[in-house]
Protein backbone atom coordinates (compact mmCIF):
# COMPACT_ATOMS: atom_id res chain seq x y z
CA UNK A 1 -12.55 -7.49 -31.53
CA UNK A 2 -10.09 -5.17 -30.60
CA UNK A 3 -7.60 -6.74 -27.73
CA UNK A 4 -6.39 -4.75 -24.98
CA UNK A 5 -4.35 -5.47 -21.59
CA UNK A 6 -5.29 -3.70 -18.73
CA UNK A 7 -2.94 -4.08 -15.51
CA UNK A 8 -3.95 -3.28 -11.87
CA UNK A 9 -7.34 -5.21 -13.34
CA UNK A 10 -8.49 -5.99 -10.12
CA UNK A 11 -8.13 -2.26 -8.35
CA UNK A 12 -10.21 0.49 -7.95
CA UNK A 13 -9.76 2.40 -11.69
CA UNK A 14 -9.22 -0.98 -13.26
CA UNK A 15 -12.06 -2.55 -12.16
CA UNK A 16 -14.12 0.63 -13.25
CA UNK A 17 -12.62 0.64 -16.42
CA UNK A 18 -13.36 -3.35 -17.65
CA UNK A 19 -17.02 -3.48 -16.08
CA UNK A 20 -17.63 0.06 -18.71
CA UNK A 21 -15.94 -1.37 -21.29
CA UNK A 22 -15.92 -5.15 -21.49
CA UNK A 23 -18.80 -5.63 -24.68
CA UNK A 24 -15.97 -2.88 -26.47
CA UNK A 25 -12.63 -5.18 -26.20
CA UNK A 26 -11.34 -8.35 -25.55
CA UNK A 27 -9.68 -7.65 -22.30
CA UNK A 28 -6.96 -9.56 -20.65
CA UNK A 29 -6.59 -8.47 -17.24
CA UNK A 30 -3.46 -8.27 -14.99
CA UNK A 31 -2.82 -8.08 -10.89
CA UNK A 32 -0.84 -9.31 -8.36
CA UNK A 33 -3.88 -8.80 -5.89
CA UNK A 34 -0.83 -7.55 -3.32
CA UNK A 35 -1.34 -6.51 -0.21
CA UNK A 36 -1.09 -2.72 -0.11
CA UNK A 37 -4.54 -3.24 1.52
CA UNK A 38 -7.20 -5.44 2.20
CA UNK A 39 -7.29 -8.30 -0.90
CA UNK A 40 -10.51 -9.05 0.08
CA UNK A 41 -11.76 -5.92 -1.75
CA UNK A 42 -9.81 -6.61 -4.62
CA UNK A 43 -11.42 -10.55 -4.59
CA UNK A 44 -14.70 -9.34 -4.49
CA UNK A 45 -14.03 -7.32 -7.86
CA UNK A 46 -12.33 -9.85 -9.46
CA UNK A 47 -15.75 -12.21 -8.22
CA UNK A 48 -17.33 -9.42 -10.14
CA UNK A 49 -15.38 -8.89 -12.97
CA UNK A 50 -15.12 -12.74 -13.70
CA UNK A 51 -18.96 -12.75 -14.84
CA UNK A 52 -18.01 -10.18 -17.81
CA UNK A 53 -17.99 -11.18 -21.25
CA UNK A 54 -14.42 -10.98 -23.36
CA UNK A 55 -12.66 -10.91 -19.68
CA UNK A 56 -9.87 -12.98 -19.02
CA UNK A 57 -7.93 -12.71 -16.26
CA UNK A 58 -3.94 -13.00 -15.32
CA UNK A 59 -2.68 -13.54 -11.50
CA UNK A 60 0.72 -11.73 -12.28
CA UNK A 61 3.66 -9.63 -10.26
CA UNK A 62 5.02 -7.39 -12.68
CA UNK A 63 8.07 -6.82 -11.45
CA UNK A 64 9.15 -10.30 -11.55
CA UNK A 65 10.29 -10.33 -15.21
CA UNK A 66 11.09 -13.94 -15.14
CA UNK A 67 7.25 -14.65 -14.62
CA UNK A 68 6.11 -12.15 -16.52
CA UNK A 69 8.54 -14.29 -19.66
CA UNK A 70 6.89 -16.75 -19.41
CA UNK A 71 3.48 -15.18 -20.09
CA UNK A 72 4.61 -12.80 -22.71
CA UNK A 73 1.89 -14.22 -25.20
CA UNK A 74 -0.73 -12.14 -23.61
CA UNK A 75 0.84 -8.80 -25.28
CA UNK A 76 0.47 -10.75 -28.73
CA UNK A 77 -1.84 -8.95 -31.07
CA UNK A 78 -2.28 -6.29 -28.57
CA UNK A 79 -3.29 -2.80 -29.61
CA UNK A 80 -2.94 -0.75 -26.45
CA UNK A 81 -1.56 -1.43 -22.54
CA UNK A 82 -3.30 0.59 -20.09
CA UNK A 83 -1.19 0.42 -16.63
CA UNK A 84 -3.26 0.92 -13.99
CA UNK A 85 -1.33 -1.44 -11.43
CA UNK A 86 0.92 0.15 -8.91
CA UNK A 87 1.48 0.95 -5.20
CA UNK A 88 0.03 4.27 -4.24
CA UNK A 89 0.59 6.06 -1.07
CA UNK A 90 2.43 8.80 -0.44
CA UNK A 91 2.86 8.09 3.53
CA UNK A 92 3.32 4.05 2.89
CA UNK A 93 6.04 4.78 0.89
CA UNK A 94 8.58 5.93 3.04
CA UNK A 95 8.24 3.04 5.00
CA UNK A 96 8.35 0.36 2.22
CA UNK A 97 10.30 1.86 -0.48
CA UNK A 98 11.67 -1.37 -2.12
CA UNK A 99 8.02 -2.16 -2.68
CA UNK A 100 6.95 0.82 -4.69
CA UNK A 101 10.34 0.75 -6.44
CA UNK A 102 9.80 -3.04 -7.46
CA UNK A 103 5.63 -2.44 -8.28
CA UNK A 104 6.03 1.41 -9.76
CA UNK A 105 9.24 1.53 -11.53
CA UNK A 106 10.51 -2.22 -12.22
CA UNK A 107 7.01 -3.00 -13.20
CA UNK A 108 6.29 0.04 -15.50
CA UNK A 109 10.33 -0.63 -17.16
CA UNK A 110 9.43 -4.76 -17.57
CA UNK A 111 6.11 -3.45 -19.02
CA UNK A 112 7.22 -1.15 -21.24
CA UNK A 113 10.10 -3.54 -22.61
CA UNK A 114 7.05 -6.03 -23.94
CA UNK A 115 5.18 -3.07 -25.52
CA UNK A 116 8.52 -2.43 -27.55
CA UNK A 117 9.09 -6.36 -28.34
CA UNK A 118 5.09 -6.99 -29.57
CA UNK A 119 5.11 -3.47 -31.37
CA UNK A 120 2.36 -2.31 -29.52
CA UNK A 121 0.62 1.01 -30.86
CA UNK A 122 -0.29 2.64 -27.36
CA UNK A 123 1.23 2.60 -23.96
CA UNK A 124 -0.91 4.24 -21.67
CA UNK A 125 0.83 4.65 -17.76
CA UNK A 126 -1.63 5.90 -15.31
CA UNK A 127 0.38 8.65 -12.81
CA UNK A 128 -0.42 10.35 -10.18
CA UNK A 129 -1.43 14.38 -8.76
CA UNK A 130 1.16 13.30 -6.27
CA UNK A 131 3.99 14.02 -8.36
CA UNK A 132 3.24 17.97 -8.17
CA UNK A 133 3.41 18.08 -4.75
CA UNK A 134 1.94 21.37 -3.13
CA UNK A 135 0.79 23.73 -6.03
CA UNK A 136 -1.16 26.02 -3.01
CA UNK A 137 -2.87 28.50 -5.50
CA UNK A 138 -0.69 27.58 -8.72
CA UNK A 139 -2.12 24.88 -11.15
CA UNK A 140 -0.65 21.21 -11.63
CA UNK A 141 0.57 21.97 -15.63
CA UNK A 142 0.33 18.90 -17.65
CA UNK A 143 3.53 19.58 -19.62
CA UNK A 144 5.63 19.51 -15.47
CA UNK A 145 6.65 15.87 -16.74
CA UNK A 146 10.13 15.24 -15.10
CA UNK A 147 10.84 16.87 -11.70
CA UNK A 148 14.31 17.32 -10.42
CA UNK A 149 13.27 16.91 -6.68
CA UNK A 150 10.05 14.35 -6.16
CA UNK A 151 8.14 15.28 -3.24
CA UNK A 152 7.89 11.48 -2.20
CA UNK A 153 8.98 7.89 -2.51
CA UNK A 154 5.82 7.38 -4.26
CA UNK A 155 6.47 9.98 -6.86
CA UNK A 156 9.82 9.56 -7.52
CA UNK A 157 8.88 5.47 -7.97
CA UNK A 158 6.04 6.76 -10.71
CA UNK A 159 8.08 9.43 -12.15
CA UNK A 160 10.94 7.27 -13.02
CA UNK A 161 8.88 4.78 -14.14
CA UNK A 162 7.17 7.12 -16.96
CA UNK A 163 10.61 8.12 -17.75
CA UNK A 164 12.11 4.70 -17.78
CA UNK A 165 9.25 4.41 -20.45
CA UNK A 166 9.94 7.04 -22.76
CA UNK A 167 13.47 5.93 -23.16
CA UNK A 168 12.79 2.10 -23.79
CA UNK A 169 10.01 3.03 -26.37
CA UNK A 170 12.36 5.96 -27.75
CA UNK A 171 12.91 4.75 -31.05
CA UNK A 172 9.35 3.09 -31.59
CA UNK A 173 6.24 3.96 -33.08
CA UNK A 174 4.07 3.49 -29.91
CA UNK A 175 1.96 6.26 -28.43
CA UNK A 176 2.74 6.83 -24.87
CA UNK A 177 0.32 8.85 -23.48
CA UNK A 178 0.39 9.46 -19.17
CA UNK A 179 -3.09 10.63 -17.16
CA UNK A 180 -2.52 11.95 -14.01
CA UNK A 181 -5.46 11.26 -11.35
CA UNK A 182 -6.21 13.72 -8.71
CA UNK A 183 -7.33 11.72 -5.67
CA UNK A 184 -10.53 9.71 -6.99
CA UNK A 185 -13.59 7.82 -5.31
CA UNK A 186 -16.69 6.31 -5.89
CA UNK A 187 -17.67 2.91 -5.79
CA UNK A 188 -15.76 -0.22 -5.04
CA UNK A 189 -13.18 2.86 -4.33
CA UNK A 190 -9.98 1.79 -2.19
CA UNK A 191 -10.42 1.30 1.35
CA UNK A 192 -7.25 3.28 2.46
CA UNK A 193 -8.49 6.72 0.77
CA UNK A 194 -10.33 9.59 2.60
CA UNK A 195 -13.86 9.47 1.38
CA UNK A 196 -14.41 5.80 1.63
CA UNK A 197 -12.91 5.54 5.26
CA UNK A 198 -14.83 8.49 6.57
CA UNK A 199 -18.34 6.92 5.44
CA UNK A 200 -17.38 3.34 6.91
CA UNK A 201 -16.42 5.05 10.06
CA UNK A 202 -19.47 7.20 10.49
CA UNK A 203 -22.04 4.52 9.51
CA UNK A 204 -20.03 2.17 12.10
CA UNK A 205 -19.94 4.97 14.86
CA UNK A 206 -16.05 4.36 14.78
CA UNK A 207 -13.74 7.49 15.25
CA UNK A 208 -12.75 9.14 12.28
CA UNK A 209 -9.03 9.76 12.49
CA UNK A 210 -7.60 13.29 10.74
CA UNK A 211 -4.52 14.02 10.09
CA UNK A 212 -4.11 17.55 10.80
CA UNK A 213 -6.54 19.71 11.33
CA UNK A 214 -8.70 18.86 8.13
CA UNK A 215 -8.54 22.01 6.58
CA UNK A 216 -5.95 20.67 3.30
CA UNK A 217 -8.03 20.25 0.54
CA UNK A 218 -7.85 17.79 -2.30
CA UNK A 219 -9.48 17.97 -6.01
CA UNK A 220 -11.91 14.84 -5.36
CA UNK A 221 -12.42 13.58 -8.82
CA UNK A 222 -15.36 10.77 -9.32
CA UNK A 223 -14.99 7.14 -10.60
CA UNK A 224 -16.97 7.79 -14.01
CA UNK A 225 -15.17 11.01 -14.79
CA UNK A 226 -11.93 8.99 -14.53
CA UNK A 227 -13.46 6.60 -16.91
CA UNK A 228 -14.81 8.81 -19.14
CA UNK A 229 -11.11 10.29 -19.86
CA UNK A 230 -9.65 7.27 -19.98
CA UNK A 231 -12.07 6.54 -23.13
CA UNK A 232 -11.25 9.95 -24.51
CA UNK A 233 -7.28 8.35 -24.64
CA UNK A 234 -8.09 5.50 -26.49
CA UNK A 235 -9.88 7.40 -29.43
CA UNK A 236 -6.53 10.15 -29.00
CA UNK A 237 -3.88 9.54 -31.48
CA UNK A 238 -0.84 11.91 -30.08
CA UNK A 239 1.46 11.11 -27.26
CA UNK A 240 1.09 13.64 -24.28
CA UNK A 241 0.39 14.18 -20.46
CA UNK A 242 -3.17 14.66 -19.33
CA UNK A 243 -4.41 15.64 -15.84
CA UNK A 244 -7.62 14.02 -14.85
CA UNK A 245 -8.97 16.07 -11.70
CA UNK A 246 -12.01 18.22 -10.62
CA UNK A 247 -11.36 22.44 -10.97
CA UNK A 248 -12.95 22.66 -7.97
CA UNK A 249 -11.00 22.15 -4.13
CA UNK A 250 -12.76 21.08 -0.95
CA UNK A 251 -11.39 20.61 2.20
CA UNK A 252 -11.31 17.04 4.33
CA UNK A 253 -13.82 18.89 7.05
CA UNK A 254 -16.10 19.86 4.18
CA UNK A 255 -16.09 16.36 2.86
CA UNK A 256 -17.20 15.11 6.35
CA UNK A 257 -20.22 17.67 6.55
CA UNK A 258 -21.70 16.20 3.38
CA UNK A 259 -21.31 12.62 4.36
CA UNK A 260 -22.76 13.62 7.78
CA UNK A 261 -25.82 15.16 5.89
CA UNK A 262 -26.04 11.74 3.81
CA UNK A 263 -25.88 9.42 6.56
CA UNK A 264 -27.66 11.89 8.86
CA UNK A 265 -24.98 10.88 11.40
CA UNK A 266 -22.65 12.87 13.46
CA UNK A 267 -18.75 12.16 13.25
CA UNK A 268 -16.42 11.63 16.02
CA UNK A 269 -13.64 13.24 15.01
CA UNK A 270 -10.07 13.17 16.41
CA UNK A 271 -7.65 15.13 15.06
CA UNK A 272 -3.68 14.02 14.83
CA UNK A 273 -0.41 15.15 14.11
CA UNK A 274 -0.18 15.89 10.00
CA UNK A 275 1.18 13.32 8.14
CA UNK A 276 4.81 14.18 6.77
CA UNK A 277 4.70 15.07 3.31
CA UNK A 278 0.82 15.82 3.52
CA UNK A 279 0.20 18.74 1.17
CA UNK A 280 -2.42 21.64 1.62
CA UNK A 281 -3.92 21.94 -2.26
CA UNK A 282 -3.40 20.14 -5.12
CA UNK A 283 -5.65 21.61 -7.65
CA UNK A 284 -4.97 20.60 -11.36
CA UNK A 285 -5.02 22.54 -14.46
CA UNK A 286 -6.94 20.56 -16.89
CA UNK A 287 -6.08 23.08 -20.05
CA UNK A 288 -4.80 19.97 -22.46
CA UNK A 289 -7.35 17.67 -21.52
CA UNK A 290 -10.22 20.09 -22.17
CA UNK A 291 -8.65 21.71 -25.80
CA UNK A 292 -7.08 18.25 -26.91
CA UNK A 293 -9.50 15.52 -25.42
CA UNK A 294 -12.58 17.78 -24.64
CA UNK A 295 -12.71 16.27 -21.58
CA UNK A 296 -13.93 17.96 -18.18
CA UNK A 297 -15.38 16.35 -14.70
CA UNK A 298 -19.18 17.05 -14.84
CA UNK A 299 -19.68 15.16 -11.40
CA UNK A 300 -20.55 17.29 -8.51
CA UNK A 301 -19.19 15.95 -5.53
CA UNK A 302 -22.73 16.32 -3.85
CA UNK A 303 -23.70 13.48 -6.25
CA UNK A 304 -20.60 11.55 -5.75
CA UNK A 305 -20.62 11.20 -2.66
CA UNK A 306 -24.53 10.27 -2.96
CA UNK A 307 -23.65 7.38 -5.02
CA UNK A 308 -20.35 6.60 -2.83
CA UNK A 309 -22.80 6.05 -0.04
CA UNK A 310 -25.39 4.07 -1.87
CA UNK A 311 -23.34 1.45 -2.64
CA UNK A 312 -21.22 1.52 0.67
CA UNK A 313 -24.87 0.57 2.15
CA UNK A 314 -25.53 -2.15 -0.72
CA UNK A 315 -22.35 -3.98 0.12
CA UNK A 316 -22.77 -3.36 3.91
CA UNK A 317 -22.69 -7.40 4.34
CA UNK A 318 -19.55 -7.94 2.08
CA UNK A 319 -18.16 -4.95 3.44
CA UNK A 320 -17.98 -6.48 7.19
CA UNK A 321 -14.72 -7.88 7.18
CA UNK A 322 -12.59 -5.25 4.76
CA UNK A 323 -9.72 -3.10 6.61
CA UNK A 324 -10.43 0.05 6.38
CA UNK A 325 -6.89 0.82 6.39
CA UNK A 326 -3.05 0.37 4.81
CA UNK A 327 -1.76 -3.03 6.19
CA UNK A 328 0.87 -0.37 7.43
CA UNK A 329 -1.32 1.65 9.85
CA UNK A 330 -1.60 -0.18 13.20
């Protein structure tokens, strides 16, 4: 069976990714289970995760290369690295930038240094819609893959990382391809984004904190359509940049509405001052992924947020004692 490594196993894409495609790979998974928020969401999918087949799992900070020496067998025999694991945030970031540096970019160079040492075929380095910043009514192009000015801490931490990449694996044979995710959700989603926070704090008749006045909108892309271009990389032979996003924009208040209409609850809303570096529209063009991987999002966000919902009721009782937050936000 054909072995992979996926880092960030125990996160929101990672976890997605192993429980659709644990009976295809022997999997050896790889988190630090930081902090960036609640762990106890990230135990509860490694509780999960532990019950598949071909799983193993690998408590592991990869930007401590001394540690990660001394566990360097796991990358023997390895076909393909898919680096999910990193610190995401584009307001967190300015005020902890050593962390992002030492979990985006040391972790991504250290990584990429054991891909080149084991010969591994593919390198696959999950990125981010944040690096392209506000495209108002321009698409994010795939081929925009080293920017001069990042529009963050978190996307200059990703950025260099992907660059630090190509250079170590320069004069290699491995395929490095880079997916860019335009703000995702579904279940077991993270507990800091949008979607997820705005159903907890409706069903728990909690304020519902915007910043702004919730009219920026954001290309909400669901779990399985994530997934499903994820697979489409591994059967892809050529290096390249792929954005994984929905063609379609809705704003934060619209997002509300439907989750109000789910939950047939009314939100209290308070509205604060915009977050610095908050963007309006982010809206992807997905031209390579459709004529190279024939891959487009075919969830509406109607049913996304349906299923979001669903399960946020399932796991009401494990849910209890999860931040709904950054460890950051006070």
């Amino acid at each position: 069976m054909e072995k992979i490594v996926v880092t960030g196993s125990c996160g929101f894409i990672g976890y997605n990714f192993i429980k659709s495609n644990s009976s295809n790979f022997k999997i050896i998974g790889i988190d630090s289970l930081n902090n960036a928020y609640d762990k106890k969401l990230k135990d509860l999918r490694l509780l999960s995760l532990n019950d598949e087949p071909n799983f193993t799992f690998k408590h592991l900070d990869l930007s401590n290369e001394i540690a990660l020496d001394k566990e360097s067998e796991i990358f023997e025999n390895v076909s393909t690295v898919l680096h999910l694991g990193a610190r995401a945030g584009v307001r967190q970031s300015f005020l902890d930038p050593k962390s992002y540096i030492l979990d985006n970019t040391a972790a991504t160079a250290n990584l990429a240094l054991n891909v080149k040492k084991y010969k591994i075929k593919k390198f696959i380095i999950a990125s981010t819609s944040s690096i392209y910043g506000d495209t108002g009514v321009n698409y994010a192009e795939e081929n925009k893959d080293e920017l001069e000015n990042p529009p963050s801490i978190y996307a200059a931490t990703k950025s260099f990382g992907e660059v630090l990449a190509r250079n170590i694996l320069e004069d290699t044979n491995t395929t490095i391809q880079i997916p860019r995710f335009f703000t995702v959700y579904g279940p077991f989603g993270r507990p800091d984004m949008s979607i997820l926070r705005f159903i907890h704090w409706i069903s728990t008749n909690q304020e519902v904190i915007i910043y702004g006045d919730g009219e920026q909108k954001r290309s909400f892309t669901f779990i399985s359509d994530i997934i499903s271009g994820l697979n489409k990389l591994f059967s892809h032979d050529d290096s390249g940049i792929f954005n994984f996003g929905s063609n379609e924009t809705w704003s934060l208040n619209q997002v509300i509405n439907l989750i109000e209409k789910k939950l047939n609850k009314k939100a209290i809303i308070v509205n604060r001052e915009r977050a610095m570096k908050d963007v309006d529209i982010v809206l992807p063009s997905l031209k390579l992924s459709k004529s190279l991987l024939n891959w487009e999002p075919t969830t509406r966000i109607e049913d996304g947020i349906d299923a979001t919902v669903e399960w946020y009721k399932n796991y009401k009782d494990e849910l209890k004692e999860i931040k709904f937050k950054y460890e950051y936000e006070k």
